[in-house]
N, C-alpha and C. Protein backbone atom coordinates (compact mmCIF):
# COMPACT_ATOMS: atom_id res chain seq x y z
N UNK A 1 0.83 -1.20 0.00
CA UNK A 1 0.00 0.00 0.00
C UNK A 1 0.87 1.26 0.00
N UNK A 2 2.12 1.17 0.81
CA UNK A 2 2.56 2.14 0.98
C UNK A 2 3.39 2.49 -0.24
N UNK A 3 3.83 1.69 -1.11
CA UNK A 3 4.00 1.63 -2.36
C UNK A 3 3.34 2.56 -3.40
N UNK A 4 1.93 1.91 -3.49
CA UNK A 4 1.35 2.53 -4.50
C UNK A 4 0.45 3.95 -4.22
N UNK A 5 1.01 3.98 -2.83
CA UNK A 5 0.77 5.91 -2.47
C UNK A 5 1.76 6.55 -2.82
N UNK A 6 3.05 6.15 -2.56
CA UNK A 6 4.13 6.81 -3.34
C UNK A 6 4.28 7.35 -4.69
N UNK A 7 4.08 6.07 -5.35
CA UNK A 7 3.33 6.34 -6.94
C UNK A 7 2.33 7.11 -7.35
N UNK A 8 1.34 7.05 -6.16
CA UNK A 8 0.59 8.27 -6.95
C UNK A 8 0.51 9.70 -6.34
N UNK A 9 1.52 9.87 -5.20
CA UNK A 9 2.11 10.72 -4.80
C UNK A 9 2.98 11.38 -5.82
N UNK A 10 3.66 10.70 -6.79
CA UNK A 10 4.39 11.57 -7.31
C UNK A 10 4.11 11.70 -8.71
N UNK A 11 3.08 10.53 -8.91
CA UNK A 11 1.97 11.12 -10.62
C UNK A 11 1.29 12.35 -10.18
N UNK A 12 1.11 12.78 -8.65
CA UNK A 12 0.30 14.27 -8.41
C UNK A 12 1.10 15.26 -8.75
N UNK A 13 2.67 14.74 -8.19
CA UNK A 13 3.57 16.05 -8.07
C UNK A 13 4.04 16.50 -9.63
N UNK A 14 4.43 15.55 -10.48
CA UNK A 14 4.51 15.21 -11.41
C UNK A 14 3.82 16.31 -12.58
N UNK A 15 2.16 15.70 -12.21
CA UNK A 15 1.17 15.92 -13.29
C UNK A 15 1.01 17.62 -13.13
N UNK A 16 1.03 18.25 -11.70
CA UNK A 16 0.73 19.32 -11.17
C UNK A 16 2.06 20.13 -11.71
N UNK A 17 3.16 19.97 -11.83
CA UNK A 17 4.34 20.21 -12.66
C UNK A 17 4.42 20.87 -13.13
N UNK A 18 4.08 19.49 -14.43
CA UNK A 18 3.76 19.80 -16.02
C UNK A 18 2.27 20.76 -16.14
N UNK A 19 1.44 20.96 -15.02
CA UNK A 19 0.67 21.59 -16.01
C UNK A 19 1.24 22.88 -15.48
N UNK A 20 1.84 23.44 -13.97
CA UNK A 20 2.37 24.66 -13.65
C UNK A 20 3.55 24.74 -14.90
N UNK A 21 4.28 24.36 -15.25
CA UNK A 21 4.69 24.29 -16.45
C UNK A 21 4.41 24.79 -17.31
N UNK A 22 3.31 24.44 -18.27
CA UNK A 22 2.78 24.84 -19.06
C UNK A 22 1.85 26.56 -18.51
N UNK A 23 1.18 26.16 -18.09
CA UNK A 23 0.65 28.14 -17.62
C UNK A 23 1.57 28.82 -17.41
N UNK A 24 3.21 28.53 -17.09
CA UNK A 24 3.90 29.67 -16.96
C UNK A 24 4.47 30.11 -18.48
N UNK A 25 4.54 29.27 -19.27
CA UNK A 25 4.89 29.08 -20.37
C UNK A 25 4.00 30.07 -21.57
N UNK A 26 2.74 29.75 -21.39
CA UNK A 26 1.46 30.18 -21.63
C UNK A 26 1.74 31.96 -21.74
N UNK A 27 1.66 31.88 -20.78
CA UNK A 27 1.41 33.21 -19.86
C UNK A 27 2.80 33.70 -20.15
N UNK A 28 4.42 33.28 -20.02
CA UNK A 28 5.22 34.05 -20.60
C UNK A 28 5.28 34.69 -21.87
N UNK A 29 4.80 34.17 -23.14
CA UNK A 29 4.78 33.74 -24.60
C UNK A 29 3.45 34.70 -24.71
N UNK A 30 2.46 34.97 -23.79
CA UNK A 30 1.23 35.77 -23.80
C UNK A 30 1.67 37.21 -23.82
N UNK A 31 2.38 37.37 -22.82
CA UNK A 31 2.43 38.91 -22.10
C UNK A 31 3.66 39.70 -23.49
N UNK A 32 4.58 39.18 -24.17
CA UNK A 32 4.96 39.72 -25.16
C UNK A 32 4.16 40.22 -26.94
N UNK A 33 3.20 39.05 -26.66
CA UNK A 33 2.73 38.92 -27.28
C UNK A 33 1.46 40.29 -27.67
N UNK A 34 1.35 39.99 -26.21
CA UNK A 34 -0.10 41.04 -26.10
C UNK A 34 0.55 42.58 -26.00
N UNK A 35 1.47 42.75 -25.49
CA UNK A 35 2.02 43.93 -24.99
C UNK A 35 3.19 44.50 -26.69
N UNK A 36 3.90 43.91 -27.26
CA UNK A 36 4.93 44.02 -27.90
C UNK A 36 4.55 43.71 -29.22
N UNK A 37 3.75 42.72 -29.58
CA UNK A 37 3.42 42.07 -31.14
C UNK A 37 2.06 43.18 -31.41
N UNK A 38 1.26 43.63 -30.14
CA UNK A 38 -0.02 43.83 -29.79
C UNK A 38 -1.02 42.74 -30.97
N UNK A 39 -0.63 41.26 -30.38
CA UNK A 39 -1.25 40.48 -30.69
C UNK A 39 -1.75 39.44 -30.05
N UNK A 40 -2.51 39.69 -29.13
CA UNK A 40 -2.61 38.71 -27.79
C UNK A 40 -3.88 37.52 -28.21
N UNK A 41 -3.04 36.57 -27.75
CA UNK A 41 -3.89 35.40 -27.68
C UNK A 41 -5.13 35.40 -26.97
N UNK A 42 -5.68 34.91 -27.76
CA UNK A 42 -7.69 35.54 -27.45
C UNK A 42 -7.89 33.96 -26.38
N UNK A 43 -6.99 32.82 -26.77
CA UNK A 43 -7.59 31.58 -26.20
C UNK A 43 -6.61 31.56 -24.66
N UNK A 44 -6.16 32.23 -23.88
CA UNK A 44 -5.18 32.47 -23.53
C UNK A 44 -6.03 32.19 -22.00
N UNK A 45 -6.49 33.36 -21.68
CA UNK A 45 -7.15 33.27 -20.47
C UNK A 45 -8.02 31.54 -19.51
N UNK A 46 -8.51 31.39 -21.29
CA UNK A 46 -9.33 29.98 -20.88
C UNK A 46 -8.13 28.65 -20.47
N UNK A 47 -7.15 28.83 -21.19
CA UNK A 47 -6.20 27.89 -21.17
C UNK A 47 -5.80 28.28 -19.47
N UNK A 48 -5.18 29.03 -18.94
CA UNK A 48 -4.40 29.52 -17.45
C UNK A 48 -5.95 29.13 -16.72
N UNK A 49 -6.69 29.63 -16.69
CA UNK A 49 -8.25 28.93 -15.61
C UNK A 49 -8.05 27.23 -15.99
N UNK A 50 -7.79 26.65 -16.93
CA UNK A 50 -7.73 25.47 -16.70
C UNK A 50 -6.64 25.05 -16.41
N UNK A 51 -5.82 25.34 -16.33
CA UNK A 51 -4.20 24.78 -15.70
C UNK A 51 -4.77 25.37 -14.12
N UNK A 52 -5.00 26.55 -13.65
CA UNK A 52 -4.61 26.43 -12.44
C UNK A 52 -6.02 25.35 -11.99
N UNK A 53 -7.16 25.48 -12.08
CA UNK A 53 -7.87 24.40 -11.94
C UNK A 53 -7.44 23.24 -11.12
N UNK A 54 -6.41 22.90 -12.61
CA UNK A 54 -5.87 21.64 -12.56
C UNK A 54 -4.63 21.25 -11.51
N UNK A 55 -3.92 22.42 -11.83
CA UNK A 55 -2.37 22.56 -10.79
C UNK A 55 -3.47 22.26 -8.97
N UNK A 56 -4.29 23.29 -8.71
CA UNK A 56 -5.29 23.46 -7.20
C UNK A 56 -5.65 21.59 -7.04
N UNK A 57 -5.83 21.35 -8.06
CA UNK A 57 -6.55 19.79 -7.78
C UNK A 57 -5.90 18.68 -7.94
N UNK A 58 -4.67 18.65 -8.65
CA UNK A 58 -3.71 17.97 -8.45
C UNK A 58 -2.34 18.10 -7.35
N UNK A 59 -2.64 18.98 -6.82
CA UNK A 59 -1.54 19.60 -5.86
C UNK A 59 -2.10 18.96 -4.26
N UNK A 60 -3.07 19.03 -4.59
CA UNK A 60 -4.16 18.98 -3.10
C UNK A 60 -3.94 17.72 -2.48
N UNK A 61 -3.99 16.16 -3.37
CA UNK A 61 -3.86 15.40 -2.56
C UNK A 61 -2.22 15.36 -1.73
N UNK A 62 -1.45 15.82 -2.78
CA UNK A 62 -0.16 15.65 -2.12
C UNK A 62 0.17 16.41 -1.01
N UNK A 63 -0.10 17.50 -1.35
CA UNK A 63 -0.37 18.67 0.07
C UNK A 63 -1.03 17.96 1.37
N UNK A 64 -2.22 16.98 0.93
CA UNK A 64 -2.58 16.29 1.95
C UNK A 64 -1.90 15.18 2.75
N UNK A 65 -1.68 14.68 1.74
CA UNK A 65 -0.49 12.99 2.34
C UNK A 65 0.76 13.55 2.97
N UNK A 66 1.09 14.90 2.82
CA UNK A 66 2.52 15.28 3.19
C UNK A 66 2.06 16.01 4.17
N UNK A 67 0.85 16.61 4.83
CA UNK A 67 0.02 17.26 5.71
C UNK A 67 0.35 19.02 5.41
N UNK A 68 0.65 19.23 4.71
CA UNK A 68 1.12 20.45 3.75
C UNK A 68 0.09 21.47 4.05
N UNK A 69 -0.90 21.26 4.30
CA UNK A 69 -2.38 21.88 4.23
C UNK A 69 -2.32 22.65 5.58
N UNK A 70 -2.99 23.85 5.72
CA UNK A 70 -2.97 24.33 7.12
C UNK A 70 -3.94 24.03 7.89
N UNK A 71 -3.59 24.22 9.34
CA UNK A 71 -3.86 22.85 10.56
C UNK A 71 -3.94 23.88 11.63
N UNK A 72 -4.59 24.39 12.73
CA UNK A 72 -4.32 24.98 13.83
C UNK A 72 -4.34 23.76 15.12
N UNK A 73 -2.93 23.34 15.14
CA UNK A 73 -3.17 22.64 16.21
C UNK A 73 -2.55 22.49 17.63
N UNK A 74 -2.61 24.05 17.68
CA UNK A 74 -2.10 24.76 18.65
C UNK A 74 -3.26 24.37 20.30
N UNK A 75 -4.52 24.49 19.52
CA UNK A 75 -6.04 24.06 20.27
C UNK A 75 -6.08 22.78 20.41
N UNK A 76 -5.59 21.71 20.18
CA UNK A 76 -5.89 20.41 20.16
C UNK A 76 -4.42 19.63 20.67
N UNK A 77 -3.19 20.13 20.70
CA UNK A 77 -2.22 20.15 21.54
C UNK A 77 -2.15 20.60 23.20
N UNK A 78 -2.51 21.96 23.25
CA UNK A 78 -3.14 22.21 24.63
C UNK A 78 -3.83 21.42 25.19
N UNK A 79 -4.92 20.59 24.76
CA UNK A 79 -5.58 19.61 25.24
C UNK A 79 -5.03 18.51 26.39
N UNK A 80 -5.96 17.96 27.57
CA UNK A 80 -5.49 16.92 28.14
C UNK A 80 -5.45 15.56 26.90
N UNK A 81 -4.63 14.92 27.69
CA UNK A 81 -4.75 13.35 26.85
C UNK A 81 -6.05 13.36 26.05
N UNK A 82 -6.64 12.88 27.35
CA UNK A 82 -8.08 12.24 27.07
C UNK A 82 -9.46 13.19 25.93
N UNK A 83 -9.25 14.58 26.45
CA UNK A 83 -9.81 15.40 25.21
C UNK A 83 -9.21 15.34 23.90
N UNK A 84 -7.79 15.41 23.60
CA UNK A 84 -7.25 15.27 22.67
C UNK A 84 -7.27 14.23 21.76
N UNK A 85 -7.64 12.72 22.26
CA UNK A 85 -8.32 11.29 21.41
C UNK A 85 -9.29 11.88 20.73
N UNK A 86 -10.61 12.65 21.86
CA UNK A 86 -11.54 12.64 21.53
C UNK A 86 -11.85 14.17 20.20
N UNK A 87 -10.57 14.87 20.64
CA UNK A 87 -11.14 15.86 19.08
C UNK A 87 -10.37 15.27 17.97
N UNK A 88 -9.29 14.68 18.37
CA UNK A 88 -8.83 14.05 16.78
C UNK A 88 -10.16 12.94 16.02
N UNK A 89 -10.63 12.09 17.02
CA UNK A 89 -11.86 11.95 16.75
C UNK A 89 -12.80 12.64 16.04
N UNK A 90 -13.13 13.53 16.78
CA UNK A 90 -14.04 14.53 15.79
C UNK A 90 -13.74 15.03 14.69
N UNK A 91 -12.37 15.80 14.61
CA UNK A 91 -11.74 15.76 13.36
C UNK A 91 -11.41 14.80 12.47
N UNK A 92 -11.67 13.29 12.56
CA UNK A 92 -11.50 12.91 11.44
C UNK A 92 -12.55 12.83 10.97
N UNK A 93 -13.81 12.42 11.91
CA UNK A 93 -15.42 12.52 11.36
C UNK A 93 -15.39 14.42 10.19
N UNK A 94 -15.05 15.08 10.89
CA UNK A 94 -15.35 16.45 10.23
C UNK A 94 -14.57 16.25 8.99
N UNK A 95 -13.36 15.69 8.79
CA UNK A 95 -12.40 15.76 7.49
C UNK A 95 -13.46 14.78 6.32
N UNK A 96 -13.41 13.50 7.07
CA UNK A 96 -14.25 12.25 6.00
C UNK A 96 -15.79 13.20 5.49
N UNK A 97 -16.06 14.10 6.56
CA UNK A 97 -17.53 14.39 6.20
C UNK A 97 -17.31 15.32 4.96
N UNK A 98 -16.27 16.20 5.20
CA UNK A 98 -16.42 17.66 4.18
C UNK A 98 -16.13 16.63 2.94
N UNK A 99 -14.84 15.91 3.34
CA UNK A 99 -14.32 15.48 1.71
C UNK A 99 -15.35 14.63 1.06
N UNK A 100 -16.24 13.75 1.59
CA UNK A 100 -17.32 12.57 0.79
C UNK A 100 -18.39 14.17 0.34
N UNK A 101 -18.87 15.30 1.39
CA UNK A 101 -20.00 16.06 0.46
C UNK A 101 -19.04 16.54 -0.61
N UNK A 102 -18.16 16.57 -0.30
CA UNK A 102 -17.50 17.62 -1.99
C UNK A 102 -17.26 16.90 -2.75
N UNK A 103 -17.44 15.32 -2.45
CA UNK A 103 -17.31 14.45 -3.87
C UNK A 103 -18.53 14.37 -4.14
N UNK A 104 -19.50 14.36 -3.97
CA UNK A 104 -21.15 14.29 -4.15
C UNK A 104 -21.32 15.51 -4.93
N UNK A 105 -20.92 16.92 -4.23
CA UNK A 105 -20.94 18.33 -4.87
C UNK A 105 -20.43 18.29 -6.06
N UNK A 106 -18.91 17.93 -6.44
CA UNK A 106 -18.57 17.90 -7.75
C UNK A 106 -19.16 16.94 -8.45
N UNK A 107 -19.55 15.89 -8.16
CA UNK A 107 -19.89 14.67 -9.11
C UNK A 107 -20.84 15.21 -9.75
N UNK A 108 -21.93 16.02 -8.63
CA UNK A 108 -23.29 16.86 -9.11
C UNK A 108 -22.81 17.85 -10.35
N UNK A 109 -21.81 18.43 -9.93
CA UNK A 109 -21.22 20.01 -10.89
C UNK A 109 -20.90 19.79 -11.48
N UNK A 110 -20.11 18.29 -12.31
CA UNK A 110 -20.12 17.94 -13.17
C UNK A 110 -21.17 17.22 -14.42
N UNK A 111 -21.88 16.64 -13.36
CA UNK A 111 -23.34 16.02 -14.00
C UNK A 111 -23.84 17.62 -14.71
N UNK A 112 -24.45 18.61 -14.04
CA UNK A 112 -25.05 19.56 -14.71
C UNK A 112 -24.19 20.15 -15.65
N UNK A 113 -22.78 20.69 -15.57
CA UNK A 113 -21.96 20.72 -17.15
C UNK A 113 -21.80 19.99 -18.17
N UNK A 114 -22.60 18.51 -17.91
CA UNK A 114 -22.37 17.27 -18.90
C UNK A 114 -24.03 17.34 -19.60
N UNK A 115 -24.76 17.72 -18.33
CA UNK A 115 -26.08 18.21 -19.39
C UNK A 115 -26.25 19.47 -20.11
N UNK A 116 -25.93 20.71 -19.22
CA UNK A 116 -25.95 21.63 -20.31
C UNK A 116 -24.71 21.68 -21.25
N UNK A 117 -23.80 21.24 -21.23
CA UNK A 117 -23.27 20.97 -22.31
C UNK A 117 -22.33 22.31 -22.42
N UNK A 118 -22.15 22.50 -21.45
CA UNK A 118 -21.36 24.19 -21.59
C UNK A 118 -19.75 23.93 -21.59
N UNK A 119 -19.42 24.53 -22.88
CA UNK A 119 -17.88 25.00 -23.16
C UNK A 119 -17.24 25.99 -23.14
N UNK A 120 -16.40 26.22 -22.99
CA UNK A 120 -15.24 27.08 -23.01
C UNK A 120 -15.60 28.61 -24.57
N UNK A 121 -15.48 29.32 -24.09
CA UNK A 121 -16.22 30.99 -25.60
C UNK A 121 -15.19 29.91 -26.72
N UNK A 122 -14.18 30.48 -26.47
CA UNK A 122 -13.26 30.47 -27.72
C UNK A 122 -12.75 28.72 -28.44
N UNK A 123 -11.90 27.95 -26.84
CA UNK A 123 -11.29 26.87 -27.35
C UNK A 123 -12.88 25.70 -27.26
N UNK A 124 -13.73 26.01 -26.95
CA UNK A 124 -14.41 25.16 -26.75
C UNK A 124 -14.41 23.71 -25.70
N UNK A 125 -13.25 24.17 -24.98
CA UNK A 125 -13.20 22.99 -24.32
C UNK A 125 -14.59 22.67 -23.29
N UNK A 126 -15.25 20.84 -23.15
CA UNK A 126 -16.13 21.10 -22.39
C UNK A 126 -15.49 21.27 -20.74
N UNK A 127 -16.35 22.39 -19.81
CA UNK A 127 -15.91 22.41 -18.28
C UNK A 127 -16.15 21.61 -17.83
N UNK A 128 -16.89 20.31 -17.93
CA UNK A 128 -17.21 18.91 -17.73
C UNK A 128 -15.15 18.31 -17.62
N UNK A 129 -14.77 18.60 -18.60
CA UNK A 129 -13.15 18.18 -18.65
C UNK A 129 -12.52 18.75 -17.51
N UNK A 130 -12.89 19.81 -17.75
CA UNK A 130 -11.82 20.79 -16.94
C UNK A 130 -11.84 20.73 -15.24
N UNK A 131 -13.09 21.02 -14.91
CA UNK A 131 -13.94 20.39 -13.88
C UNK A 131 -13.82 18.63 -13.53
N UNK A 132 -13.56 17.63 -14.18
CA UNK A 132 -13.35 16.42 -14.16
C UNK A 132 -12.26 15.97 -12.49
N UNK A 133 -11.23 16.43 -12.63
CA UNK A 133 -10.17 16.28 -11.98
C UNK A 133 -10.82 16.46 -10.27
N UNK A 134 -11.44 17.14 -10.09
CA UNK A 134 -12.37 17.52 -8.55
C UNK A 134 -12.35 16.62 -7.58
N UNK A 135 -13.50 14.98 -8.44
CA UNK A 135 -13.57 14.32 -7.90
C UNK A 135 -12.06 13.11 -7.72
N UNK A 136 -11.51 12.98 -8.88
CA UNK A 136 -10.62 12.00 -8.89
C UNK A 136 -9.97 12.90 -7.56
N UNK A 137 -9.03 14.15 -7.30
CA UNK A 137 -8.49 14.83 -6.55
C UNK A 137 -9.19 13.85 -4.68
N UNK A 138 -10.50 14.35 -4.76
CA UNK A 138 -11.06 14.13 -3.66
C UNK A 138 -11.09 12.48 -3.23
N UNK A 139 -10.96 11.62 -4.49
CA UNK A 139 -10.95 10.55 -3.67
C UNK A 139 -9.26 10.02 -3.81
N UNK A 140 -8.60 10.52 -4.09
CA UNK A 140 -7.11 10.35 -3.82
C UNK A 140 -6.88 11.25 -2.09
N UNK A 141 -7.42 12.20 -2.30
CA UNK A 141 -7.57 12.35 -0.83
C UNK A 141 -7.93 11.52 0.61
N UNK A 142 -9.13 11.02 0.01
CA UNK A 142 -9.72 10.14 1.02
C UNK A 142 -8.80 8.82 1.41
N UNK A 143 -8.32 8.62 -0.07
CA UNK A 143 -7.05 7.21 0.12
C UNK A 143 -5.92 7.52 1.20
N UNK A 144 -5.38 8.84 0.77
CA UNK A 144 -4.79 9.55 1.57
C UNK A 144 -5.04 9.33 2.98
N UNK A 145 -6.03 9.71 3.48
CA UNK A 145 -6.18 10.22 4.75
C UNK A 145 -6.54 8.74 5.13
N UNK A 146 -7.24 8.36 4.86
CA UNK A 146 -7.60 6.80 5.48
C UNK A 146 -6.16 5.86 5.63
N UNK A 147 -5.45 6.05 4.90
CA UNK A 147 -3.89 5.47 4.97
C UNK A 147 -3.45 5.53 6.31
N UNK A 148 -3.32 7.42 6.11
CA UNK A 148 -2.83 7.92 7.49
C UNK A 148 -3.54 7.46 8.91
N UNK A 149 -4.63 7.50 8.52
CA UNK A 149 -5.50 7.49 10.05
C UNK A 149 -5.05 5.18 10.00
N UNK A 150 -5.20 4.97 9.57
CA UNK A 150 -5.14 2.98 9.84
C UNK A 150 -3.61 3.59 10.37
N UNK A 151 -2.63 4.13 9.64
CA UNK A 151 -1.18 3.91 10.54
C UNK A 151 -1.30 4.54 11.72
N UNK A 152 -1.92 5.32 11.82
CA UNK A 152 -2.07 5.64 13.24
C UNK A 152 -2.24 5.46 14.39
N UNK A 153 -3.31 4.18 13.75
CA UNK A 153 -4.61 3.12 14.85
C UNK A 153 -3.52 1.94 14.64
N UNK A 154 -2.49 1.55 14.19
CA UNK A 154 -1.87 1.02 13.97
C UNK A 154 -0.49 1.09 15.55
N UNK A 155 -0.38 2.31 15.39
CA UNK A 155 0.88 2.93 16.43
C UNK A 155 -0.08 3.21 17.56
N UNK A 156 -1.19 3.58 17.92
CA UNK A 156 -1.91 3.55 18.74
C UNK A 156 -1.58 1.97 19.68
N UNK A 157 -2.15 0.92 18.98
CA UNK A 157 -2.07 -0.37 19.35
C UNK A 157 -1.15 -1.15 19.50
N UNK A 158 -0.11 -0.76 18.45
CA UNK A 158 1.31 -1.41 18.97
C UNK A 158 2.48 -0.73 19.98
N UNK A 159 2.05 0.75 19.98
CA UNK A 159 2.55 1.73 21.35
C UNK A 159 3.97 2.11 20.69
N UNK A 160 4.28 1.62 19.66
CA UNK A 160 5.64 2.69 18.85
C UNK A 160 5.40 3.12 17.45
N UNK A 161 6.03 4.19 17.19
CA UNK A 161 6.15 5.03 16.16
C UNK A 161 6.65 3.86 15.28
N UNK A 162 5.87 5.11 13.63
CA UNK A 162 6.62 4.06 12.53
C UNK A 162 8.23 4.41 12.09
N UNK A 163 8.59 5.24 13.06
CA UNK A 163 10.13 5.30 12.69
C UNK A 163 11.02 4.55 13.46
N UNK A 164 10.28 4.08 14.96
CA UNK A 164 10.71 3.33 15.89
C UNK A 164 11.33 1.50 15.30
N UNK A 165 10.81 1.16 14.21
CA UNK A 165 10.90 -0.01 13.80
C UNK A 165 12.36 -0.34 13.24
């Protein structure tokens, strides 16, 4: 398992890259263009909304598995022992809850761009595409976090760290 999180740990870092990659690229090759040729790429704008899109949603799970994401756990450190089980508790109920409605939310936000059928002015791309990545994002998340939380309940029960081994 811990394997094939790695792997797709770094098809995120990877994919998120190449597309920051490309929008800077975009967007360098734009701004001469528009400013100096005064010939600016009309498809330009639509292309950078879908890279960062994409960069926000491919970036996210890794941000997550690496805990990258911001955390106040300044409140839940202060804690005695025994409160402190019980809000990590709650916090994982609150994490599993937001991330399963926002896969329901996008699955929905995609369903209604797949019926109305709405594309992009210029390149035509459908936002059904572009929009696509949401859910895959969210349940690489969930893999994510469920990983983390079993090693946890894992070191919980055997009483040493996984670096202790």
């Amino acid at each position: 398992m811990k394997k094939f999180l790695d792997i797709l740990n770094k098809i995120e870092v990877v994919g998120a890259s190449l597309v920051l990659a490309g929008l800077i690229a975009f967007t360098f090759v734009g701004v001469p263009m528009r400013y100096l040729m005064s010939h600016p790429f009309t498809w330009e704008e639509e292309l950078q909304l879908a890279c960062m899109v994409w960069i926000t949603f491919l970036a996210a799970p890794a941000a997550f598995r690496s805990k990258s994401h911001v955390a106040i756990e300044i409140v839940v450190d202060a804690l005695p022992a025994g409160l402190r089980r019980i809000a990590e508790v709650v916090i994982a109920v609150v994490v599993y809850a937001v991330l399963i409605y926002f896969l329901f939310r996008s699955r929905n936000f995609i369903a209604v761009m797949l019926k109305t059928n709405r594309k992009t002015p210029i390149l035509m791309i459908p936002y059904s595409w572009i929009y696509s990545i949401a859910p895959v994002s969210i349940v690489l998340m969930l893999i994510s976090y469920t990983e983390e939380k079993i090693r946890e309940l894992k070191e919980l029960f055997s009483g040493e760290k996984e670096g202790e081994r």
